[in-house]
C-alpha atoms as a PDB file:
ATOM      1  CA  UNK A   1      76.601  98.094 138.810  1.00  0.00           C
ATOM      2  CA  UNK A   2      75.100 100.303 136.038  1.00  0.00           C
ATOM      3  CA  UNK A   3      77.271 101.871 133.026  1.00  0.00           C
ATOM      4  CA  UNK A   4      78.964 104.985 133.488  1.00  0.00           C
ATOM      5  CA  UNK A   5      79.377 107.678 130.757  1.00  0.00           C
ATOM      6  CA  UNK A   6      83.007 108.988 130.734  1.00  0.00           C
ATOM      7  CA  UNK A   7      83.239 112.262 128.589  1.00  0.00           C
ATOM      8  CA  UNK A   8      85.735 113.318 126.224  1.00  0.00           C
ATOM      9  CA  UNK A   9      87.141 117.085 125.061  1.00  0.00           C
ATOM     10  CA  UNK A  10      83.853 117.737 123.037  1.00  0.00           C
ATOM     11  CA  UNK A  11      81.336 115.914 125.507  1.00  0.00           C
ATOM     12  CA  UNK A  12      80.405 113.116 123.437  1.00  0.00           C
ATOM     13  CA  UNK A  13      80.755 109.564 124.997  1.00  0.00           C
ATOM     14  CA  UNK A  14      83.892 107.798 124.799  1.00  0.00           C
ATOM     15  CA  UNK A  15      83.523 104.374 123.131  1.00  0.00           C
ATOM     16  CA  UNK A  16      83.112 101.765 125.793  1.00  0.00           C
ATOM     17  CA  UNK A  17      85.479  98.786 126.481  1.00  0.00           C
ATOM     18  CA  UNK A  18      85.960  96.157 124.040  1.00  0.00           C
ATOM     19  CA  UNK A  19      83.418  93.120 125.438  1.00  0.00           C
ATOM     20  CA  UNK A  20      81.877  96.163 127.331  1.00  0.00           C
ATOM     21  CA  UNK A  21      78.076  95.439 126.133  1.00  0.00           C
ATOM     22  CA  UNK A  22      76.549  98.240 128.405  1.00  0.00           C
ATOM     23  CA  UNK A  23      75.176 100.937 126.525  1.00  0.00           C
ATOM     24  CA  UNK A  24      76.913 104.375 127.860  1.00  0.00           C
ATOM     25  CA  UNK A  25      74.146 106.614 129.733  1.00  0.00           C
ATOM     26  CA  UNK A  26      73.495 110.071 128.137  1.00  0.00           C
ATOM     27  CA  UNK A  27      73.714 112.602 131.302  1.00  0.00           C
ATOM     28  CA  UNK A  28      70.557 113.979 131.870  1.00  0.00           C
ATOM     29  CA  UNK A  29      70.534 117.801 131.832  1.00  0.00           C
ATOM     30  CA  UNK A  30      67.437 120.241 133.467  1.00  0.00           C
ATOM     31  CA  UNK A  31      67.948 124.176 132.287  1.00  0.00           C
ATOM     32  CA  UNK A  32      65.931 126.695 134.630  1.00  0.00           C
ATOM     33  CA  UNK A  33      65.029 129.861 132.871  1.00  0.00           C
ATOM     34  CA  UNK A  34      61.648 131.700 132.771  1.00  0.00           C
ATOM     35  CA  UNK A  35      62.336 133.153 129.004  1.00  0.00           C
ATOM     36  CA  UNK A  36      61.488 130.774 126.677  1.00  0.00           C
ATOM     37  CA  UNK A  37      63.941 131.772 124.072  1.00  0.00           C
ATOM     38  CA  UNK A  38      66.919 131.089 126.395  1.00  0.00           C
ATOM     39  CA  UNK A  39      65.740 127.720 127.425  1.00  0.00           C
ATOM     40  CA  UNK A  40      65.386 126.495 123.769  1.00  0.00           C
ATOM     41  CA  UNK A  41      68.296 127.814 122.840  1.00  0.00           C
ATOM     42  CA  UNK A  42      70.537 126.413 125.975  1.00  0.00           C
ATOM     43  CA  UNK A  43      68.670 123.275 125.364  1.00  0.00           C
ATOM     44  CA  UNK A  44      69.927 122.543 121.814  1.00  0.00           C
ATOM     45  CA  UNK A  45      73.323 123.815 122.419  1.00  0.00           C
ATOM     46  CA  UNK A  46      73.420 121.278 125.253  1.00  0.00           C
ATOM     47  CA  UNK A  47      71.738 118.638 123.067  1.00  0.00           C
ATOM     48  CA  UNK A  48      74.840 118.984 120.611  1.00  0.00           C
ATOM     49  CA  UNK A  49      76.562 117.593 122.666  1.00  0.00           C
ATOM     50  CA  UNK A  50      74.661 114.491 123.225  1.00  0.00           C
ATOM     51  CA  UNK A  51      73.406 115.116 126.633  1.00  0.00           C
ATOM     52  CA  UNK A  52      69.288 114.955 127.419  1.00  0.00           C
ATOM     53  CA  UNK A  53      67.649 118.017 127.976  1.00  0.00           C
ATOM     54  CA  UNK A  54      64.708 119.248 129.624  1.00  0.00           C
ATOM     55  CA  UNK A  55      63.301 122.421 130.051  1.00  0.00           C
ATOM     56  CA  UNK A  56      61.305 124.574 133.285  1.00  0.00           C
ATOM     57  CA  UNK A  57      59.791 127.832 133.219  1.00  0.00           C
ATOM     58  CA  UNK A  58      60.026 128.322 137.007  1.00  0.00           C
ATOM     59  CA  UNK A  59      61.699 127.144 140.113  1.00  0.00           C
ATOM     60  CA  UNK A  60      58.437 124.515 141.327  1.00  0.00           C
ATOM     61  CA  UNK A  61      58.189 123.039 138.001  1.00  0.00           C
ATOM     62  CA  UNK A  62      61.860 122.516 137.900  1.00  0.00           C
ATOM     63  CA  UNK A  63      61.675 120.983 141.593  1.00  0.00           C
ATOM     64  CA  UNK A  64      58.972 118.728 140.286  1.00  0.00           C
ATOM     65  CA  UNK A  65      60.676 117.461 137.782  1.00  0.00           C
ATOM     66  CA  UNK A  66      63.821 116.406 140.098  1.00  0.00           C
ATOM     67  CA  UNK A  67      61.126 115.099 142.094  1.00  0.00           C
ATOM     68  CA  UNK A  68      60.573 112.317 139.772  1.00  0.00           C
ATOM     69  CA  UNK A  69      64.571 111.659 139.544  1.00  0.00           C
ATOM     70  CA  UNK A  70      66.789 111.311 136.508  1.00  0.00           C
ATOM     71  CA  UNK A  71      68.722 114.260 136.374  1.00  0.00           C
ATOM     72  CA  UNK A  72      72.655 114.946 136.565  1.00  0.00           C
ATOM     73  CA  UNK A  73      72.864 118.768 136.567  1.00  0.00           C
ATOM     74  CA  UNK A  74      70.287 121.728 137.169  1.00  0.00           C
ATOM     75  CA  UNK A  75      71.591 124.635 134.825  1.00  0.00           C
ATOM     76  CA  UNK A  76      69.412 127.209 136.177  1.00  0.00           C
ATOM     77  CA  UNK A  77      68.284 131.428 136.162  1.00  0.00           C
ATOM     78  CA  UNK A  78      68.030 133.184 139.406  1.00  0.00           C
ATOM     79  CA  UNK A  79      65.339 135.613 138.847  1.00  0.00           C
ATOM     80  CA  UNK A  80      62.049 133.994 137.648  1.00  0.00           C
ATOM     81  CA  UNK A  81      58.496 134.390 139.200  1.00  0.00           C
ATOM     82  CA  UNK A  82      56.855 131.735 141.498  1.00  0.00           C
ATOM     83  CA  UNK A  83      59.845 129.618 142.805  1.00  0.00           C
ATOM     84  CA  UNK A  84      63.448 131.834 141.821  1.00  0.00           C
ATOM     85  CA  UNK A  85      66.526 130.340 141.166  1.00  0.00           C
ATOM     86  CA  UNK A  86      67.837 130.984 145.016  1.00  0.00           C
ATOM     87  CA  UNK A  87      65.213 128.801 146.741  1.00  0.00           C
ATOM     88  CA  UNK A  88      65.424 126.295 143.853  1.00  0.00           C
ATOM     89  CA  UNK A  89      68.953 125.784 144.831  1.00  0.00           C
ATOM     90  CA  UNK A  90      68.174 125.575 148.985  1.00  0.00           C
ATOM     91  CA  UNK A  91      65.777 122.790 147.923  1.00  0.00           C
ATOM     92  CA  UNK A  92      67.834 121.095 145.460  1.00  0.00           C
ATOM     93  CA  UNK A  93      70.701 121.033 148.098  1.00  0.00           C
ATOM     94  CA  UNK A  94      68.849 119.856 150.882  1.00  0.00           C
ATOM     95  CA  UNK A  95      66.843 117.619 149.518  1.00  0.00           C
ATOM     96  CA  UNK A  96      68.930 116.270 146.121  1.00  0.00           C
ATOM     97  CA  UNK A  97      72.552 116.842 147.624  1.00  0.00           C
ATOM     98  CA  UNK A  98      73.804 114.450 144.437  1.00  0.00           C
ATOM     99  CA  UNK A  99      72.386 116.800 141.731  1.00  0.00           C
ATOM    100  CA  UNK A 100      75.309 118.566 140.558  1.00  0.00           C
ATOM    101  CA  UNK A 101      74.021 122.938 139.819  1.00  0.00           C
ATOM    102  CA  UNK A 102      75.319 125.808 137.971  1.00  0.00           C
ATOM    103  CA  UNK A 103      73.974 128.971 137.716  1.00  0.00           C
ATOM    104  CA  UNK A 104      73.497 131.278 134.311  1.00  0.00           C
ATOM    105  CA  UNK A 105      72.293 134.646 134.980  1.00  0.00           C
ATOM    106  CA  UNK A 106      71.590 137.906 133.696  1.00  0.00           C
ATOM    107  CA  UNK A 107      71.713 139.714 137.088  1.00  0.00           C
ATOM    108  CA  UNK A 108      75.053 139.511 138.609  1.00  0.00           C
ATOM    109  CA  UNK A 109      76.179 140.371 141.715  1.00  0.00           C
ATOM    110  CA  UNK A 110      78.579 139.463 144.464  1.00  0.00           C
ATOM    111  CA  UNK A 111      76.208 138.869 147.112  1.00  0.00           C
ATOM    112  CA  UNK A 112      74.493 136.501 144.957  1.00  0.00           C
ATOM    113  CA  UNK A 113      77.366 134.772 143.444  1.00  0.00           C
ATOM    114  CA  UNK A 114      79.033 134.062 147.190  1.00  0.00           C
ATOM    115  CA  UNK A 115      75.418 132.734 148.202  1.00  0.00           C
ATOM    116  CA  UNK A 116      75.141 130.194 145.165  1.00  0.00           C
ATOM    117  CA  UNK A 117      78.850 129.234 145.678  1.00  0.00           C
ATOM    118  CA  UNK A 118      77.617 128.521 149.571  1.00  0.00           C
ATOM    119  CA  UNK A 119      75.137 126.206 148.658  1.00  0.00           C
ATOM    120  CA  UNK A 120      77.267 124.365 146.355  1.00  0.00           C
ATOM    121  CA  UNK A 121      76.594 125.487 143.409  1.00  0.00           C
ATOM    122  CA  UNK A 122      79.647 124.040 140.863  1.00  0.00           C
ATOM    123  CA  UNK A 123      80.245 127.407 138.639  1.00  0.00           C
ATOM    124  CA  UNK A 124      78.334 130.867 138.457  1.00  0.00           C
ATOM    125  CA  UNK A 125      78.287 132.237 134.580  1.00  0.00           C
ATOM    126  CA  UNK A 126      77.018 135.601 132.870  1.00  0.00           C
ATOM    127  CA  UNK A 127      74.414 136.073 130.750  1.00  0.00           C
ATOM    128  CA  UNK A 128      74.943 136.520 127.314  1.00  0.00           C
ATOM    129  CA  UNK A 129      77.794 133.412 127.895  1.00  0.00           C
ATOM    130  CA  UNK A 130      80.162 132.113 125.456  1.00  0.00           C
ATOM    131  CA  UNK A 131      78.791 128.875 124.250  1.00  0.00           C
ATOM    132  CA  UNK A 132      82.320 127.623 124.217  1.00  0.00           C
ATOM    133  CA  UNK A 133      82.381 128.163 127.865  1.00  0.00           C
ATOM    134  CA  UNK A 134      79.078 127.137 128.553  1.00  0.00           C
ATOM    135  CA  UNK A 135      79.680 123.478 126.810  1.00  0.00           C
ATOM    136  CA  UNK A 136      82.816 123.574 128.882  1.00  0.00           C
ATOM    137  CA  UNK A 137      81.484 124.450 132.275  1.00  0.00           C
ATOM    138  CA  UNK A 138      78.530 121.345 132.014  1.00  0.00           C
ATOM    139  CA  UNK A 139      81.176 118.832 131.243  1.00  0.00           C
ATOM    140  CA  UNK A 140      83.411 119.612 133.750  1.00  0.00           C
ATOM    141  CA  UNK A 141      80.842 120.325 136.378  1.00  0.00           C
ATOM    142  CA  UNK A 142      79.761 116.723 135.326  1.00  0.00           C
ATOM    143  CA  UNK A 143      83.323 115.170 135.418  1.00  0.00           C
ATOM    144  CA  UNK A 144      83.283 116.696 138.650  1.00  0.00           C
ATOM    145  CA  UNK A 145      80.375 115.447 140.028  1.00  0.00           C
ATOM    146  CA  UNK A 146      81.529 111.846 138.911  1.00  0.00           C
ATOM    147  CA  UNK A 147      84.682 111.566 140.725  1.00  0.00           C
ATOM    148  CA  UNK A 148      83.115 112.424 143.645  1.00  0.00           C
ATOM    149  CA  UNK A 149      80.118 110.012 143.077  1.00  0.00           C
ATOM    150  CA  UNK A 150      83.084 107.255 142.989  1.00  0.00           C
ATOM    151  CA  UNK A 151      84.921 108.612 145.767  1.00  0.00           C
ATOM    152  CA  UNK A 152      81.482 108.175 147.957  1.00  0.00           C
ATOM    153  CA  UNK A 153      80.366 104.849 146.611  1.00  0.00           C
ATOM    154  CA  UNK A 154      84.317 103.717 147.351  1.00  0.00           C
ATOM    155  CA  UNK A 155      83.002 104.624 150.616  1.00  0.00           C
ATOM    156  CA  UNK A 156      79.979 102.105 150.353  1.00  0.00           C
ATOM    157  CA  UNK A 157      81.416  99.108 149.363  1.00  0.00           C
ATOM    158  CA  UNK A 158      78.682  96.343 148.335  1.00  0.00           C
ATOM    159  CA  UNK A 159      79.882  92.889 148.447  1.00  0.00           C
ATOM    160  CA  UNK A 160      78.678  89.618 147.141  1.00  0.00           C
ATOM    161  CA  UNK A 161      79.143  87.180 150.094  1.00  0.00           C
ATOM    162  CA  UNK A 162      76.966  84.310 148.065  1.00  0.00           C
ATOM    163  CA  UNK A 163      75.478  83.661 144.751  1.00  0.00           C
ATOM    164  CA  UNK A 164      72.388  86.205 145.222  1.00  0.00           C
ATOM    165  CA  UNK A 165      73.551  87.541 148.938  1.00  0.00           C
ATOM    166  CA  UNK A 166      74.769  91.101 149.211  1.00  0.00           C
ATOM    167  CA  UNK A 167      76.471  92.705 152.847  1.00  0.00           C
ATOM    168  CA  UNK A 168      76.577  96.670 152.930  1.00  0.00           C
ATOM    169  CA  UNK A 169      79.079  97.426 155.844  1.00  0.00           C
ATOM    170  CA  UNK A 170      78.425 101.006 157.177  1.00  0.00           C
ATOM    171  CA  UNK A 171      80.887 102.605 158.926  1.00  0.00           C
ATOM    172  CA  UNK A 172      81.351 105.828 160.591  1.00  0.00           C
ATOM    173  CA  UNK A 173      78.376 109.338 160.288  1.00  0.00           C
ATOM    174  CA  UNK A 174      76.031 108.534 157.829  1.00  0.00           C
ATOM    175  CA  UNK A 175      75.214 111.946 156.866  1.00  0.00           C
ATOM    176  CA  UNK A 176      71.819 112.760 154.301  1.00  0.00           C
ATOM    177  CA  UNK A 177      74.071 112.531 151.066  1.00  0.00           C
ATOM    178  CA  UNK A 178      76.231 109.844 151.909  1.00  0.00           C
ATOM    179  CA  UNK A 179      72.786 107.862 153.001  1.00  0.00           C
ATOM    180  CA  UNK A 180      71.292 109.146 149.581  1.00  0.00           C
ATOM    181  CA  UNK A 181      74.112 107.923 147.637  1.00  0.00           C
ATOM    182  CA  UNK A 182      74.286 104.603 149.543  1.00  0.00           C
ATOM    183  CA  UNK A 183      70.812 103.792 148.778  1.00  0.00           C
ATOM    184  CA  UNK A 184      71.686 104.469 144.974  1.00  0.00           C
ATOM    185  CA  UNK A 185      74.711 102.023 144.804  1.00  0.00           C
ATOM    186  CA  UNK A 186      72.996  99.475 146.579  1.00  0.00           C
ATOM    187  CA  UNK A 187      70.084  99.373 144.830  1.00  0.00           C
ATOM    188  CA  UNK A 188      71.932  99.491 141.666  1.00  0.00           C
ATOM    189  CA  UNK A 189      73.995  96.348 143.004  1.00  0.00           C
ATOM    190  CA  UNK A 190      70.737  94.452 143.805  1.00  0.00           C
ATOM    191  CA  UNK A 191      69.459  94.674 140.230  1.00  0.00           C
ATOM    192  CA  UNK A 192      72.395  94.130 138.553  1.00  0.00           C
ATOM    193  CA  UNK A 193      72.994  90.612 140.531  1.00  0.00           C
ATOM    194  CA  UNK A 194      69.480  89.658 141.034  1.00  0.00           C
ATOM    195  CA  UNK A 195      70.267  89.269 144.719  1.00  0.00           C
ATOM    196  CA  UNK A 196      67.501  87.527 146.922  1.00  0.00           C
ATOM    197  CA  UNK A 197      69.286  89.002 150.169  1.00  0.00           C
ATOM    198  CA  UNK A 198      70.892  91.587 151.518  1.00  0.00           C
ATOM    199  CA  UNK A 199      72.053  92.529 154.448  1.00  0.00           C
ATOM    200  CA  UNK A 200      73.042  96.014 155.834  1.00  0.00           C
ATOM    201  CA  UNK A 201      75.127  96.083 158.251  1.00  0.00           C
ATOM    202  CA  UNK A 202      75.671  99.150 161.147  1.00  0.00           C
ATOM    203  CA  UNK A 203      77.934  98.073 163.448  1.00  0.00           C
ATOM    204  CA  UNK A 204      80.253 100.814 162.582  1.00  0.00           C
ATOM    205  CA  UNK A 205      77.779 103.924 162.705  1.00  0.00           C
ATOM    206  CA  UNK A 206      78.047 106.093 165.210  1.00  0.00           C
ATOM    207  CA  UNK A 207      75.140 107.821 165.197  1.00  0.00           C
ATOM    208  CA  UNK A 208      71.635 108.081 162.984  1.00  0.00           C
ATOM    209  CA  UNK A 209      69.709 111.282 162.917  1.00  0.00           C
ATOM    210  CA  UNK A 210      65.989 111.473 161.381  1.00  0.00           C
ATOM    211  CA  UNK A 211      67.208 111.564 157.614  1.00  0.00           C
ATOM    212  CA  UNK A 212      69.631 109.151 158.105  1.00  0.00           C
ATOM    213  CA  UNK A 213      66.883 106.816 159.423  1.00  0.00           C
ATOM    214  CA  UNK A 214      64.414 107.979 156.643  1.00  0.00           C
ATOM    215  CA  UNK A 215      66.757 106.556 153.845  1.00  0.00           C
ATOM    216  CA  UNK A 216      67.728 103.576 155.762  1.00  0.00           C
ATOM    217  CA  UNK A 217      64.268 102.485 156.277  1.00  0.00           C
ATOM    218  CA  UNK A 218      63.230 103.557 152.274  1.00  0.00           C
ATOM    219  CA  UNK A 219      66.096 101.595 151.019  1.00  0.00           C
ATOM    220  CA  UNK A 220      65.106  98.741 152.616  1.00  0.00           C
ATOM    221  CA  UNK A 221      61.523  98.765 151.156  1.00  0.00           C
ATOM    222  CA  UNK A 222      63.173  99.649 148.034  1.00  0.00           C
ATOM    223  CA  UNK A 223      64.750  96.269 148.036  1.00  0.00           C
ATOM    224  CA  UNK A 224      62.019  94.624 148.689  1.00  0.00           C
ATOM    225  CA  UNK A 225      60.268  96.182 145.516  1.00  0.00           C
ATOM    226  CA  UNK A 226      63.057  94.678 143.763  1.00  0.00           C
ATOM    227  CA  UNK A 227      61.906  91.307 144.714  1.00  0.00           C
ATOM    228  CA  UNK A 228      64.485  90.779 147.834  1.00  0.00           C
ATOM    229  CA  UNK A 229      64.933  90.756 151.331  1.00  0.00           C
ATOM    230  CA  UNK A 230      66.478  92.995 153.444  1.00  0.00           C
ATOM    231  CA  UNK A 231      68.046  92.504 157.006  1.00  0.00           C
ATOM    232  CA  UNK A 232      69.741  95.294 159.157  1.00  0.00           C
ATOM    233  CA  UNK A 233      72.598  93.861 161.492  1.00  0.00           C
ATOM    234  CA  UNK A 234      74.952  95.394 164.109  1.00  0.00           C
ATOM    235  CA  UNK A 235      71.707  97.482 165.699  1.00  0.00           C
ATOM    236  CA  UNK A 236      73.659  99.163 168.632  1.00  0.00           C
ATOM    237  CA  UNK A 237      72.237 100.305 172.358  1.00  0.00           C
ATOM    238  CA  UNK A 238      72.627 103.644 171.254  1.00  0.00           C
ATOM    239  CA  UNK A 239      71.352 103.398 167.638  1.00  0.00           C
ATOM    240  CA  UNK A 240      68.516 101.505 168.967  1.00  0.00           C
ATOM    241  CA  UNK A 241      67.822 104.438 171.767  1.00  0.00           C
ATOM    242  CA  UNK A 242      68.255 107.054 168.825  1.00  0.00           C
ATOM    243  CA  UNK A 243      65.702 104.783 166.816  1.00  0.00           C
ATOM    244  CA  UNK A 244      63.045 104.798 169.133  1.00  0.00           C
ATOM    245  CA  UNK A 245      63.797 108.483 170.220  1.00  0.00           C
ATOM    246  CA  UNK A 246      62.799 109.449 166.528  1.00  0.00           C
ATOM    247  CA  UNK A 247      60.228 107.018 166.296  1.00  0.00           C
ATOM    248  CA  UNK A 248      60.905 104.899 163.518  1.00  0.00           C
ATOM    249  CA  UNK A 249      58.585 102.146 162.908  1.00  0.00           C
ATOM    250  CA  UNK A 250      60.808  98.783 162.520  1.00  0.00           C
ATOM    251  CA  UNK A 251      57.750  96.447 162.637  1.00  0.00           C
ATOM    252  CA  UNK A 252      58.376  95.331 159.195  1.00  0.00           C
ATOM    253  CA  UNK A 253      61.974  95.265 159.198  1.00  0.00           C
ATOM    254  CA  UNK A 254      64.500  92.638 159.647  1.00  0.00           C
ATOM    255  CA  UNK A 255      66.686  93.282 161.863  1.00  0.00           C
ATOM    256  CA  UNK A 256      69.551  91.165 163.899  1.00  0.00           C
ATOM    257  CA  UNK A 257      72.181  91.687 166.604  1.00  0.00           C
ATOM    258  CA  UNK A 258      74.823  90.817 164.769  1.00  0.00           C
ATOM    259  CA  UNK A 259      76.372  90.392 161.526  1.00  0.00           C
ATOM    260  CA  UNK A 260      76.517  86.425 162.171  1.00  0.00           C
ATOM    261  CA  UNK A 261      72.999  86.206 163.103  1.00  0.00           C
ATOM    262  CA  UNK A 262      72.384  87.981 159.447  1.00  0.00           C
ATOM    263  CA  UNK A 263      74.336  86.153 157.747  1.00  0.00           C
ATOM    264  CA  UNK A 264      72.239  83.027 158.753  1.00  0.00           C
ATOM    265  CA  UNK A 265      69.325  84.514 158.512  1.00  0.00           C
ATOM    266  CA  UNK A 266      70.010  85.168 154.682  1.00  0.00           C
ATOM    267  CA  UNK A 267      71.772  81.676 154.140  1.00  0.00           C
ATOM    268  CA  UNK A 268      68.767  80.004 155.792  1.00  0.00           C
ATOM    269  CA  UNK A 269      66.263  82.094 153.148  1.00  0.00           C
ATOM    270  CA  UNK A 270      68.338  80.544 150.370  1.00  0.00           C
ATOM    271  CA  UNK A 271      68.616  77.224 152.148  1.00  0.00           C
ATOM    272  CA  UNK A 272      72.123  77.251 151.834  1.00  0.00           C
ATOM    273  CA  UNK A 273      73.813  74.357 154.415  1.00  0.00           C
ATOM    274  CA  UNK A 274      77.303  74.756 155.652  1.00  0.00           C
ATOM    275  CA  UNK A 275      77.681  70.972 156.426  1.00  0.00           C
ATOM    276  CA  UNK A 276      77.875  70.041 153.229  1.00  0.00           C
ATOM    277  CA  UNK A 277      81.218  68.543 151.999  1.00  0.00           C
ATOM    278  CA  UNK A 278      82.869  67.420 148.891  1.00  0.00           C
ATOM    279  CA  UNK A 279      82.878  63.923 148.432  1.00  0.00           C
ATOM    280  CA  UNK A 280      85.583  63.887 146.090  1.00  0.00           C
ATOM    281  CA  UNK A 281      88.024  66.193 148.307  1.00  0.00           C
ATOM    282  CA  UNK A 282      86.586  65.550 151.812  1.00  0.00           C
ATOM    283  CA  UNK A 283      86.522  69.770 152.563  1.00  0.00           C
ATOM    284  CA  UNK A 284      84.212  72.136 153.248  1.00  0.00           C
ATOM    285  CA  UNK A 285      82.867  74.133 149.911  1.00  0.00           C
ATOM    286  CA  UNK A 286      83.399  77.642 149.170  1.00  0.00           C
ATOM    287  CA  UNK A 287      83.026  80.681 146.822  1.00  0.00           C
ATOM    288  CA  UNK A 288      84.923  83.572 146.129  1.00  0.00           C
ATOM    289  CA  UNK A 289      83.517  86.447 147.376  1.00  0.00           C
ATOM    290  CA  UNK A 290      84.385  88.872 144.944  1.00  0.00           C
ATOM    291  CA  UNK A 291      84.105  93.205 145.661  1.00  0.00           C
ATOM    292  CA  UNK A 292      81.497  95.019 143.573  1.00  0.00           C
ATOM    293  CA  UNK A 293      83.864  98.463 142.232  1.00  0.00           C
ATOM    294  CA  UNK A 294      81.749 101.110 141.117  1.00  0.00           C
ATOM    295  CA  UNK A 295      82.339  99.820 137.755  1.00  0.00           C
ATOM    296  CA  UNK A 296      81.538  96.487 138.526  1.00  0.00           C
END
């Protein structure tokens, strides 16, 4: 799994484990302001702290540049021509649920404050803000936003079944961030152990709506970018129904009855034979099939 950055009182990294070789990840930071003065001057305050920093003039350009990933928290105005800061939130939490917000504002009100809080937004600050309290409010929005990244991926356990064969057991509502942030962890799984299979497994879901399917299916050809294969197990009469209903194309996925039937269908891609035995001990072989943490 990739690095994580843990942050300390002043922001800066904390020094990573001894025989840790990962390099920490600087958060990535977008501020949202249509006066230029305010976003350079946000920006380096933020930069002091070591995070990375980019800048928007507008609501679209920010939403363009989330577009193209990479970002941990949207610090952003709410009145600004074009796109405002209100419908750059309804985007960002509709469509990037794991971007983490706060708003900084000149024009305060109530009404607006209990809308931004509704969709999510972490914290709601005044214009002209403390920088104190501005430094503060990022790194806890962030330390936030991390435990419940590893709450969800907890969640989405990936597991290495075989030297290069990962299973993804779903289980339960898949809802559009908890498919989001399952695509992210597995993905990061399958380039950090150069897996050659994987298998997802759905035995447990209960139900798939359209965005649910939407990320299944991209995550799926995402793993095949990375150079493996994908199979989907555990494909239910009513998943299947709710499949076709919504009429995702599965002509170019894998797909299986059951977990079993994956799991040979991955062992056969590797070759791997079961009958083999020891001749030394007379027993089957095995591996340990060790859990892939969040930190893993």
């Amino acid at each position: 799994m990739s690095a994580r950055r843990s942050t300390s009182g002043d922001g800066a990294s904390a020094a990573a484990p001894p025989g840790d070789r990962r390099a920490p990840a600087r958060r990535r930071v977008l501020v949202v302001d249509d006066e230029e003065n305010v976003r350079v001057t946000t920006a380096a305050i933020l930069e002091q702290d070591g995070y990375h920093v980019e800048t928007a003039g507008d609501g679209r350009e920010a939403l363009q540049k989330v577009e193209r990933g990479g970002f941990d928290l949207v610090l952003t105005d709410l009145r600004m021509d074009d796109m405002d800061g209100t419908a750059l939130l309804n985007e960002l939490h509709a469509r990037h649920p794991s971007v983490v917000t706060v708003v900084l504002t000149g024009y305060a009100s109530i009404e607006s404050s209990i809308d931004a809080l509704r969709q999510g937004v972490y914290d709601y600050l005044v214009k002209p803000c403390v920088i104190d309290d501005l430094k503060r409010t990022v790194r806890r929005a962030l330390e936030h936003h991390e435990q419940k990244a590893r709450i969800t991926e907890l969640s989405n356990p990936v597991v290495e079944i075989w030297d290069g064969v990962l299973l993804l057991p779903l289980v339960g509502t898949l809802d559009d961030q908890r498919s989001s942030q399952m695509s992210t962890t597995l993905l990061r799984a399958v380039r950090a152990k150069c897996a050659q299979a994987v298998i997802i497994d759905i035995t447990g879901c209960t139900m798939v709506d359209i965005y649910t399917a939407a990320h299944l299916i991209n995550t799926v050809r995402s793993v095949h970018l990375l150079g493996a294969t994908c199979v989907i197990t555990g494909v239910g009469a009513t998943v299947a129904s709710d499949l076709v209903k919504l009429g995702i194309d599965l002509h170019e996925i894998n797909t299986r009855r059951r977990l079993a039937d994956g799991l040979r269908f991955a062992f056969e891609l590797l070759n791997v034979s079961f009958g083999h035995r020891s001749q030394e001990s007379g027993v089957r072989m095995r591996r340990r099939i060790p859990l892939l943490t969040p930190d893993s």
